[in-house]
C-alpha atoms as a PDB file:
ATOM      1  CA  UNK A   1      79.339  15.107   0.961  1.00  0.00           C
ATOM      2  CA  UNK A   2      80.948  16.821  -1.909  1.00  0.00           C
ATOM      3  CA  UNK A   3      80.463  15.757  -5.552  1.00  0.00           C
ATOM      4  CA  UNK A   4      84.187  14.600  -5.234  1.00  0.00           C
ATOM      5  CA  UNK A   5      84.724  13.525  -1.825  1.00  0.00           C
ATOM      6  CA  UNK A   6      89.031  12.690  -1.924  1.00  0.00           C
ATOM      7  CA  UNK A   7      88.402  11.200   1.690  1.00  0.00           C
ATOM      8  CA  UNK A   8      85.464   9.138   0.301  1.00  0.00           C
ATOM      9  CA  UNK A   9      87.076   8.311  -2.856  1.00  0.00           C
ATOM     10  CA  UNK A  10      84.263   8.525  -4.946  1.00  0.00           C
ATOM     11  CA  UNK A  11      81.814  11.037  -5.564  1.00  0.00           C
ATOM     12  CA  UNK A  12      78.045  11.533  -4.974  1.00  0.00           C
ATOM     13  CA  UNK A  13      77.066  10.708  -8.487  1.00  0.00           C
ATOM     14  CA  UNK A  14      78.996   6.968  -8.374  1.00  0.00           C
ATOM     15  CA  UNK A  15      77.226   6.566  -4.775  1.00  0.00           C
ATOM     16  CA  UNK A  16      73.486   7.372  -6.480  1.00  0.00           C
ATOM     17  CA  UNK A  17      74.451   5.023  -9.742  1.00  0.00           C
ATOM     18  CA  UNK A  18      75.315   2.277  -7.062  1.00  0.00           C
ATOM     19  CA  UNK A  19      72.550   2.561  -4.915  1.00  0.00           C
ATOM     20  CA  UNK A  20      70.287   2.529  -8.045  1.00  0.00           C
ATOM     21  CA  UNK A  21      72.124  -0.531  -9.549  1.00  0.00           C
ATOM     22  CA  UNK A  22      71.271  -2.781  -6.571  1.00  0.00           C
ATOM     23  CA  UNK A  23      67.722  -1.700  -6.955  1.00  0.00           C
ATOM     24  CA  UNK A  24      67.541  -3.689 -10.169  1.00  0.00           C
ATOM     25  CA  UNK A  25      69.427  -7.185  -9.563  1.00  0.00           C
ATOM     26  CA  UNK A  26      67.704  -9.787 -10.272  1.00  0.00           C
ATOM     27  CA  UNK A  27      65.512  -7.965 -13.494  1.00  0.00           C
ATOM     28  CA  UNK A  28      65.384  -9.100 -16.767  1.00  0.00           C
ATOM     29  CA  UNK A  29      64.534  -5.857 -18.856  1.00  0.00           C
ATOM     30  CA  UNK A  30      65.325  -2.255 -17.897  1.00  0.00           C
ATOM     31  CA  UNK A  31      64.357   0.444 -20.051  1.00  0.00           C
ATOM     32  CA  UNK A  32      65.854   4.281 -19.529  1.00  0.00           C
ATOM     33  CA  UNK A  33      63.782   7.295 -20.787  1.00  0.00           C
ATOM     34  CA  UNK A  34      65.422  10.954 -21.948  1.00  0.00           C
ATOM     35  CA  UNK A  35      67.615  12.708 -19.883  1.00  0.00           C
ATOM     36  CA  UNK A  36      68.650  10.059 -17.306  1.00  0.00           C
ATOM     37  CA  UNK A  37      72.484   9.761 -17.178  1.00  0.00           C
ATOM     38  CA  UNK A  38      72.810   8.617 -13.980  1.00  0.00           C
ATOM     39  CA  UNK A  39      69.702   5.952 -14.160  1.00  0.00           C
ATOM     40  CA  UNK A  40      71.094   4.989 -17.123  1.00  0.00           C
ATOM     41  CA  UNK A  41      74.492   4.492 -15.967  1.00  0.00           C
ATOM     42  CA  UNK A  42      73.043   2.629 -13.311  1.00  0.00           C
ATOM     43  CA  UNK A  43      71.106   0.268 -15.456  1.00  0.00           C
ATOM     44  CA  UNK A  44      74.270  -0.433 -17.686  1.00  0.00           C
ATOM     45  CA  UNK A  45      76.146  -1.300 -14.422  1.00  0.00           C
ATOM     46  CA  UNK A  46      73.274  -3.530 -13.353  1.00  0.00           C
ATOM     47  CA  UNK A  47      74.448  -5.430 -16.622  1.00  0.00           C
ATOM     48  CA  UNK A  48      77.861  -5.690 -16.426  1.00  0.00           C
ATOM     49  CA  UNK A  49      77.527  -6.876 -12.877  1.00  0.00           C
ATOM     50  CA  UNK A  50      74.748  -9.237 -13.877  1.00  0.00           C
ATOM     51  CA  UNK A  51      75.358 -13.162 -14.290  1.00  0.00           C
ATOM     52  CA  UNK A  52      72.056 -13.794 -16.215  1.00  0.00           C
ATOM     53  CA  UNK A  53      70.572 -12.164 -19.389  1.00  0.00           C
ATOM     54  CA  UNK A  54      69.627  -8.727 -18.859  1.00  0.00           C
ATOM     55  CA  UNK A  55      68.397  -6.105 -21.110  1.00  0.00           C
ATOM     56  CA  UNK A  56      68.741  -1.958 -21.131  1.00  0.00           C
ATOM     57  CA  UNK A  57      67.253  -0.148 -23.437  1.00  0.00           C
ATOM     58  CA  UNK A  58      68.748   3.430 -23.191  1.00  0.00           C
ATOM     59  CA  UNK A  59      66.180   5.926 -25.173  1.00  0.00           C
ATOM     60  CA  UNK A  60      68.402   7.578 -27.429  1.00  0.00           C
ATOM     61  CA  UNK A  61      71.272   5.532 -27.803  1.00  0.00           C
ATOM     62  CA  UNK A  62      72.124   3.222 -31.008  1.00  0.00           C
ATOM     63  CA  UNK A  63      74.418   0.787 -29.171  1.00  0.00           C
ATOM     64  CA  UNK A  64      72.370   0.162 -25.951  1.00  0.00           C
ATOM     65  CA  UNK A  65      68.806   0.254 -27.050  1.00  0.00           C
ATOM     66  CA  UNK A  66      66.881  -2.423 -29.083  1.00  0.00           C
ATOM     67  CA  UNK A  67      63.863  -0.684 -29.948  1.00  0.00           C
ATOM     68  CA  UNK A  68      63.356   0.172 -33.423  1.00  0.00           C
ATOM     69  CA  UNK A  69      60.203   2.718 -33.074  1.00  0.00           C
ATOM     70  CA  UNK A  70      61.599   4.676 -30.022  1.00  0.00           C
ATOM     71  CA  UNK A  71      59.118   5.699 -27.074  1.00  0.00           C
ATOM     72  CA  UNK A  72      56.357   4.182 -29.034  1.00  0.00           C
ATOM     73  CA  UNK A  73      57.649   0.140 -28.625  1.00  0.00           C
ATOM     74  CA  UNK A  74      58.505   1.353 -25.100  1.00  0.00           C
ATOM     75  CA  UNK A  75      54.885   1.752 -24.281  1.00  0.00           C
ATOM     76  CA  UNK A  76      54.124  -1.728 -26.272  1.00  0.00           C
ATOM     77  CA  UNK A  77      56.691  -3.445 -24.054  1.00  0.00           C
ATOM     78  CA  UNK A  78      55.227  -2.080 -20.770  1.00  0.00           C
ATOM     79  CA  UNK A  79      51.907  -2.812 -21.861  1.00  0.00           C
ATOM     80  CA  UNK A  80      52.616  -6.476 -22.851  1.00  0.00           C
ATOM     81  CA  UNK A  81      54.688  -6.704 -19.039  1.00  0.00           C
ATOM     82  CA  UNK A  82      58.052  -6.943 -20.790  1.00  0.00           C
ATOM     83  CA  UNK A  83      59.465  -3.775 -18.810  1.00  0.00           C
ATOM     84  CA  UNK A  84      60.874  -4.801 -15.303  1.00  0.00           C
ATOM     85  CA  UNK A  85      61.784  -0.969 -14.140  1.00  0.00           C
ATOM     86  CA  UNK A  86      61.953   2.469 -15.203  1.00  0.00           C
ATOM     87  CA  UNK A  87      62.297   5.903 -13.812  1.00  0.00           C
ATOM     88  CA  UNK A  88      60.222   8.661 -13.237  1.00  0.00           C
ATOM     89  CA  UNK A  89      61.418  12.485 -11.910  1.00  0.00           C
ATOM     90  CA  UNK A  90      59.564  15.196 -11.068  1.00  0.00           C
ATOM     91  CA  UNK A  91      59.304  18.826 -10.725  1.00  0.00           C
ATOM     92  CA  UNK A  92      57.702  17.892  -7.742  1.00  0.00           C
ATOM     93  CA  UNK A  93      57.195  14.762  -5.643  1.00  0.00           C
ATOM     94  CA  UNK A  94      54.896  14.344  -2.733  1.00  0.00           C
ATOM     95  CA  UNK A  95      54.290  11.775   0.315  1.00  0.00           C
ATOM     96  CA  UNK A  96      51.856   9.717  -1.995  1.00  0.00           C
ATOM     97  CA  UNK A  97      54.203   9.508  -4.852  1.00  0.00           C
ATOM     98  CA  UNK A  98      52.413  11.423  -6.757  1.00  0.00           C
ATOM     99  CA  UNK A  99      54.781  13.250  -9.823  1.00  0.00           C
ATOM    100  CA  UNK A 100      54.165  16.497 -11.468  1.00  0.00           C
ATOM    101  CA  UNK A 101      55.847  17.159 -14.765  1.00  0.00           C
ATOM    102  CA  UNK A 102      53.148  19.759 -15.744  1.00  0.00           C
ATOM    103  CA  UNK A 103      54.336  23.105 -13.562  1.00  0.00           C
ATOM    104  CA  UNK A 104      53.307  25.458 -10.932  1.00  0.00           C
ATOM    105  CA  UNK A 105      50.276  27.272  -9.866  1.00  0.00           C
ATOM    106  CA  UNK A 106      46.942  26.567 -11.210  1.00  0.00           C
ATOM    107  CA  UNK A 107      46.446  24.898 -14.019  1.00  0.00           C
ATOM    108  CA  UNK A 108      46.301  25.627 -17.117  1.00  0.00           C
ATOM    109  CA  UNK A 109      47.347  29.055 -15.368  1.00  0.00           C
ATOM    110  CA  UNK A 110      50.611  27.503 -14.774  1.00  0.00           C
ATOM    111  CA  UNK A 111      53.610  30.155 -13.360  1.00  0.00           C
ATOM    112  CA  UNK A 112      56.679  27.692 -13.990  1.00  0.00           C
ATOM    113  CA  UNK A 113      55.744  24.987 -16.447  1.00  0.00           C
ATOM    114  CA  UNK A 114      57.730  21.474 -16.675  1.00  0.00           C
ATOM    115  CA  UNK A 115      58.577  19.213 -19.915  1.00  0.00           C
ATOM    116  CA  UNK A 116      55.346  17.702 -19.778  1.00  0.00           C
ATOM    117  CA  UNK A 117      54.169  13.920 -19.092  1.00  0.00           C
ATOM    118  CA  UNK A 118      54.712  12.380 -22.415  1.00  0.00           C
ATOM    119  CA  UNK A 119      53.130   8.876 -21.021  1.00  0.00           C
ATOM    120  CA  UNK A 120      54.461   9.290 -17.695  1.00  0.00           C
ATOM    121  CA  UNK A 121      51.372   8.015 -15.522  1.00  0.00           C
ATOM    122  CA  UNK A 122      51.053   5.110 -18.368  1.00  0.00           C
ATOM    123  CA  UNK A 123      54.184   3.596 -17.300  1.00  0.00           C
ATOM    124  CA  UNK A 124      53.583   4.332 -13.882  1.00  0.00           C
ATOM    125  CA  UNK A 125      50.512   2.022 -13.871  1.00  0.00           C
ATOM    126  CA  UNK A 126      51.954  -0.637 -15.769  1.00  0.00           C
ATOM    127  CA  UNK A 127      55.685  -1.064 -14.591  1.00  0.00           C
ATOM    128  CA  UNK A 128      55.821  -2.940 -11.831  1.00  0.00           C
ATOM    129  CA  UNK A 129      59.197  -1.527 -10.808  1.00  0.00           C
ATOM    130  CA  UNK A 130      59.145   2.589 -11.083  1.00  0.00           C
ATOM    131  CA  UNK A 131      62.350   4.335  -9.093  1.00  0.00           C
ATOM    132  CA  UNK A 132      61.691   7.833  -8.687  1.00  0.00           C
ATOM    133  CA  UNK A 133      64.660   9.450  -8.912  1.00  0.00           C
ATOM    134  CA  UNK A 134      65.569  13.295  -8.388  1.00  0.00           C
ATOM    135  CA  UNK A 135      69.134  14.702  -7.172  1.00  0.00           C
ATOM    136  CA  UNK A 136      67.892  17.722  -5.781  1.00  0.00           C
ATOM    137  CA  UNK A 137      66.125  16.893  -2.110  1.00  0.00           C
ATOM    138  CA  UNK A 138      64.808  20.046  -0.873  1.00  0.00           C
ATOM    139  CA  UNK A 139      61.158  21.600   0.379  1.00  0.00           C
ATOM    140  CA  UNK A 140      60.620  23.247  -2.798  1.00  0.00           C
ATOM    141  CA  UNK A 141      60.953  19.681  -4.822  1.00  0.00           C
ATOM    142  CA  UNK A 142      59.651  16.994  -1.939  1.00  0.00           C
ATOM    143  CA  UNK A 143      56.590  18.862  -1.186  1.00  0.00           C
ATOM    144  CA  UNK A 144      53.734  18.294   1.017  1.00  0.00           C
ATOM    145  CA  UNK A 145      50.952  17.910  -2.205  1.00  0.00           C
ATOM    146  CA  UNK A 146      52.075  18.473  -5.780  1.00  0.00           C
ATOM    147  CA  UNK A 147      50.501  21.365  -7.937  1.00  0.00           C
ATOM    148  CA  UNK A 148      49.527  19.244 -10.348  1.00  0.00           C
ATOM    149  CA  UNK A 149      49.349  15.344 -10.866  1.00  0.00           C
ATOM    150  CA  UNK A 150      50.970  13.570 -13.872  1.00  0.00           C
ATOM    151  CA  UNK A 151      51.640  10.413 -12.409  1.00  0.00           C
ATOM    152  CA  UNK A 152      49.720   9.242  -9.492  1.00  0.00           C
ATOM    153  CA  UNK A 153      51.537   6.927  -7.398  1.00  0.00           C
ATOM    154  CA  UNK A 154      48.317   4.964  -5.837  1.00  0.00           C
ATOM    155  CA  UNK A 155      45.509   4.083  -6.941  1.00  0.00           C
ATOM    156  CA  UNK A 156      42.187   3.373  -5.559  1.00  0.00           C
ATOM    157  CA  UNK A 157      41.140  -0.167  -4.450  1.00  0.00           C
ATOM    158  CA  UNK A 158      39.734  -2.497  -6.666  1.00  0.00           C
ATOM    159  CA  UNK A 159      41.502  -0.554  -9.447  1.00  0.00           C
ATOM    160  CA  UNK A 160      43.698  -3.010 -11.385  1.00  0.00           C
ATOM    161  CA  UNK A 161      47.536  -1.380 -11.425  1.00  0.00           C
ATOM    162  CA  UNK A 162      50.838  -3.740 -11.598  1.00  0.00           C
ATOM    163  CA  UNK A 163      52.776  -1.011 -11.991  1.00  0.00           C
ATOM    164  CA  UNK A 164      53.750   1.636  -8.890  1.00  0.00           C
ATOM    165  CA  UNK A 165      56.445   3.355  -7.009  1.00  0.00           C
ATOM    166  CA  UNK A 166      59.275   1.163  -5.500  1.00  0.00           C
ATOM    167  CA  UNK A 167      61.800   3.639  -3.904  1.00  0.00           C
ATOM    168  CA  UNK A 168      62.800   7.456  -4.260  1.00  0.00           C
ATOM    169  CA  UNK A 169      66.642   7.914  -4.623  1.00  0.00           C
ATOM    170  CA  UNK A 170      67.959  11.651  -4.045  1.00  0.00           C
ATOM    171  CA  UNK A 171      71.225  13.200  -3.382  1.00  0.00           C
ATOM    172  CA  UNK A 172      69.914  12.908   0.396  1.00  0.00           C
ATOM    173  CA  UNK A 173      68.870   9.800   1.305  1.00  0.00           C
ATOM    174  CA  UNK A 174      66.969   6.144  -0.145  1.00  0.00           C
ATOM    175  CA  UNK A 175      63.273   6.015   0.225  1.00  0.00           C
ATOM    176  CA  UNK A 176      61.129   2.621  -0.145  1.00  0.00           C
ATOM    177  CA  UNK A 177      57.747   2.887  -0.564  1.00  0.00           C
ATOM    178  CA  UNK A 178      54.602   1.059   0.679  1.00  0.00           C
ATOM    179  CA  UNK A 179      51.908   0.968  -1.572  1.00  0.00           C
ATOM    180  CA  UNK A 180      49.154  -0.903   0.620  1.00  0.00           C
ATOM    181  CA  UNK A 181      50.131   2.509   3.320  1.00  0.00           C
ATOM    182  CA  UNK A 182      50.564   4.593   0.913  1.00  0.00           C
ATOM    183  CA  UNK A 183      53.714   6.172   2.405  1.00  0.00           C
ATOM    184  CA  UNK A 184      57.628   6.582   1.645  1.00  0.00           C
ATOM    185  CA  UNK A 185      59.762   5.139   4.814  1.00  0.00           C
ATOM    186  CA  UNK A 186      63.472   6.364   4.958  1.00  0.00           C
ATOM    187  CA  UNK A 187      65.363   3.485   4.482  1.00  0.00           C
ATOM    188  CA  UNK A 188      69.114   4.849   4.565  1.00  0.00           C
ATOM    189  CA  UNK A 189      71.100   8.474   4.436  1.00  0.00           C
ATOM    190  CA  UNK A 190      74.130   8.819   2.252  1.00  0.00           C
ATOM    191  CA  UNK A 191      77.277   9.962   3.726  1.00  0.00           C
ATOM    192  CA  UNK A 192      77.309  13.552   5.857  1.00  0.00           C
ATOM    193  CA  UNK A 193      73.573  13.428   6.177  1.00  0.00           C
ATOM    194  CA  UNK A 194      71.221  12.162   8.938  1.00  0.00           C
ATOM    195  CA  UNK A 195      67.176  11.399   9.907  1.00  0.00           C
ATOM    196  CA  UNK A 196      67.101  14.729  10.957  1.00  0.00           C
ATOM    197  CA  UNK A 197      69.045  16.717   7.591  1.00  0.00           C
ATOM    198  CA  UNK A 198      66.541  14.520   5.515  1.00  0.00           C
ATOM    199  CA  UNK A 199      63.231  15.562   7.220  1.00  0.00           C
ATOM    200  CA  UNK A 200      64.638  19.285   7.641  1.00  0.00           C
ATOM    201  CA  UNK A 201      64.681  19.421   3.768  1.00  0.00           C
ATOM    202  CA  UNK A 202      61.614  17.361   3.235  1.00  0.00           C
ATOM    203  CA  UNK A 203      57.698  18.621   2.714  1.00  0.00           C
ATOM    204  CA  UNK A 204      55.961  15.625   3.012  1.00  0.00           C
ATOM    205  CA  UNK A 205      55.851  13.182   6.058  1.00  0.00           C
ATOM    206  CA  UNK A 206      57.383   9.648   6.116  1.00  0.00           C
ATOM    207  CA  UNK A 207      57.951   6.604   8.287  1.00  0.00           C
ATOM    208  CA  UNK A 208      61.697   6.720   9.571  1.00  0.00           C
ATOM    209  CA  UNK A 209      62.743   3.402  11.787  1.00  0.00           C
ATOM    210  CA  UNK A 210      64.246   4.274  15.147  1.00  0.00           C
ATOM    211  CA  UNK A 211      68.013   3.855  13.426  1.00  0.00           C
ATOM    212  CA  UNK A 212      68.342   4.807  10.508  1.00  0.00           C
ATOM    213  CA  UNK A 213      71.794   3.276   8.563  1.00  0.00           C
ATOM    214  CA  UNK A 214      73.882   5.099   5.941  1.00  0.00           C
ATOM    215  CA  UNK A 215      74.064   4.406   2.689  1.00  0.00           C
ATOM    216  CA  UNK A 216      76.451   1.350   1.934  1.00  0.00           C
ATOM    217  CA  UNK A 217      79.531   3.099  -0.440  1.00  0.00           C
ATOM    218  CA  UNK A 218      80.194   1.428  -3.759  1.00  0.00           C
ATOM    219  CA  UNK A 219      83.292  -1.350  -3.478  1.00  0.00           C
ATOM    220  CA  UNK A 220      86.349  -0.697  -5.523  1.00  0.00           C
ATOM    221  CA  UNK A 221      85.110  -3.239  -7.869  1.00  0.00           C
ATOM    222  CA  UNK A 222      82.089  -1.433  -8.647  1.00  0.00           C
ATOM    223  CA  UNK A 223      84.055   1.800  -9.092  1.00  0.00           C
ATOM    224  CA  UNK A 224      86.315   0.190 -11.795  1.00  0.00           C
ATOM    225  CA  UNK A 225      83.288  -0.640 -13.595  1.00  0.00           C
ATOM    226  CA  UNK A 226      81.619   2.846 -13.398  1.00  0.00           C
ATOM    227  CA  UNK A 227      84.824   4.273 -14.282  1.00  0.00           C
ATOM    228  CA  UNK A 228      85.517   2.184 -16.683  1.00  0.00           C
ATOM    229  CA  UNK A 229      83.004  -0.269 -19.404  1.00  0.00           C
ATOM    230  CA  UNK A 230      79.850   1.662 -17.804  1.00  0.00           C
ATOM    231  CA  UNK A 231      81.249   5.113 -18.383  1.00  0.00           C
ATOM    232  CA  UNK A 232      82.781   4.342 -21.649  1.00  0.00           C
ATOM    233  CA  UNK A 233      78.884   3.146 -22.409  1.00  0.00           C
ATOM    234  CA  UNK A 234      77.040   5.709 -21.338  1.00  0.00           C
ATOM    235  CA  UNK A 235      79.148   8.465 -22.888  1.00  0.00           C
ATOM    236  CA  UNK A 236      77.812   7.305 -26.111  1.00  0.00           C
ATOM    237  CA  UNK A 237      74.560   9.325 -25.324  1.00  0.00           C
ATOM    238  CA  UNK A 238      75.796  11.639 -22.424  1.00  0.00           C
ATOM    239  CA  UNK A 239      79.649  12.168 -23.530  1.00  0.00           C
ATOM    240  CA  UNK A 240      79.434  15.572 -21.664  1.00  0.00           C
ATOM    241  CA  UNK A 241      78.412  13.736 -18.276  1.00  0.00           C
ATOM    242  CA  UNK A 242      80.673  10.743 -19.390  1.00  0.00           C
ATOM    243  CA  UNK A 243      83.649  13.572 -19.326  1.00  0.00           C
ATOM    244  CA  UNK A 244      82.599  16.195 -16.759  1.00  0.00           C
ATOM    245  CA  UNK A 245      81.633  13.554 -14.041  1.00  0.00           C
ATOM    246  CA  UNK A 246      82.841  10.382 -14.678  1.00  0.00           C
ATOM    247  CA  UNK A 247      86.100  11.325 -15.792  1.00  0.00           C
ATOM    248  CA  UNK A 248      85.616   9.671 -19.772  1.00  0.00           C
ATOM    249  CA  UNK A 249      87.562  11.269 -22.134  1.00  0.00           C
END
């Protein structure tokens, strides 16, 4: 499907802040790193859909973010368990969901380097609720063994770890992941794609049920919202995204 789909009626980005939204009912406190305008508009429509108290902190915004010492209280809250979920990408992403943020090659040798970790595998340890979440889906991204790991998504027994993966979103398909198996299992395809589109553009092995369903679409109420309160929100930090994609002036 198309970024703007007129037979769909809404595009591939509302579909991936939907999907993402559902993945945090029931949460008390969601906090948003850099560079996440579509996690972050998810986590803002998680709260205006939400009938109990329930926090976003948005890195980088004034109005949606109560932090007062940035990244650094982030890593307090995590550490103290008052973090629910948060979202990790990747350069690369393999069948363990293991993350690299480093580059490519051999390290420190590195031929394509990434932004970096800045406390990546931290939060991944200590969150128990970490979506991985990367719009491209292709070979050269979902890759059988990452070049270097950041973030490790297991960990070995015995080693204490409340944090971990709990699904991969792409512009492809919904992963869960099993953390006692160690393995992603394809849990639904978005519109236009199939089993077989998602393991022809995949590296890495997974578990894939014998049907697999597609991706519910987000209802007309949830559209108003994206179109409307959470895009009006999240164009305070991403007005370019808020404009370009959700239609925000």
């Amino acid at each position: 499907m198309s970024e703007s789909d007129p037979e769909a009626k809404y595009s591939k980005t509302e579909l991936l802040i939907a999907v993402i939204a559902r993945m945090l009912d029931g949460l008390g406190h969601v906090a948003v790193g850099a560079s996440s305008p579509i996690p972050g508009a998810a986590a803002l429509l998680a709260r205006a859909r939400a009938k109990d108290i329930f926090r976003v902190s948005v890195l980088s915004s004034q109005r949606h973010n109560d932090f007062t010492d940035g990244a650094r209280e982030l890593f307090d809250c995590a550490a103290q368990g008052r973090i629910d979920a948060f979202f990790l990408g990747g350069g690369q992403i393999d069948g363990q969901a293991n993350v690299n943020l480093v580059g490519l090659g051999d390290y420190p040798e590195l031929d394509v380097r990434f932004p970096g970790t800045y406390g990546s595998a931290y939060l991944y340890f200590l969150v128990p609720r970490v979506i991985l979440f990367r719009q491209e889906h292709s070979r050269r991204v979902m890759v059988p063994k990452v070049d270097f790991i950041s973030a490790p998504g297991v960990s070995p027994p015995g080693l204490y770890r409340p944090g971990g993966p709990h699904a991969l979103v792409t512009e492809r398909c919904v992963f869960s992941f099993d953390r006692a198996a160690a393995r992603f299992c394809l849990e639904s395809v978005h519109a236009g794609e199939s089993a077989e589109s998602v393991h022809d553009n995949t590296g890495f092995d997974f578990d894939c049920p014998a049907k697999v369903p597609q991706t519910p679409p987000p209802s007309p109420e949830i559209l108003a919202l994206i179109r409307g309160v959470v895009g009006a929100d999240i164009a305070e930090v991403y007005p370019k995204f808020a404009r370009q994609v959700l239609g925000i002036d």
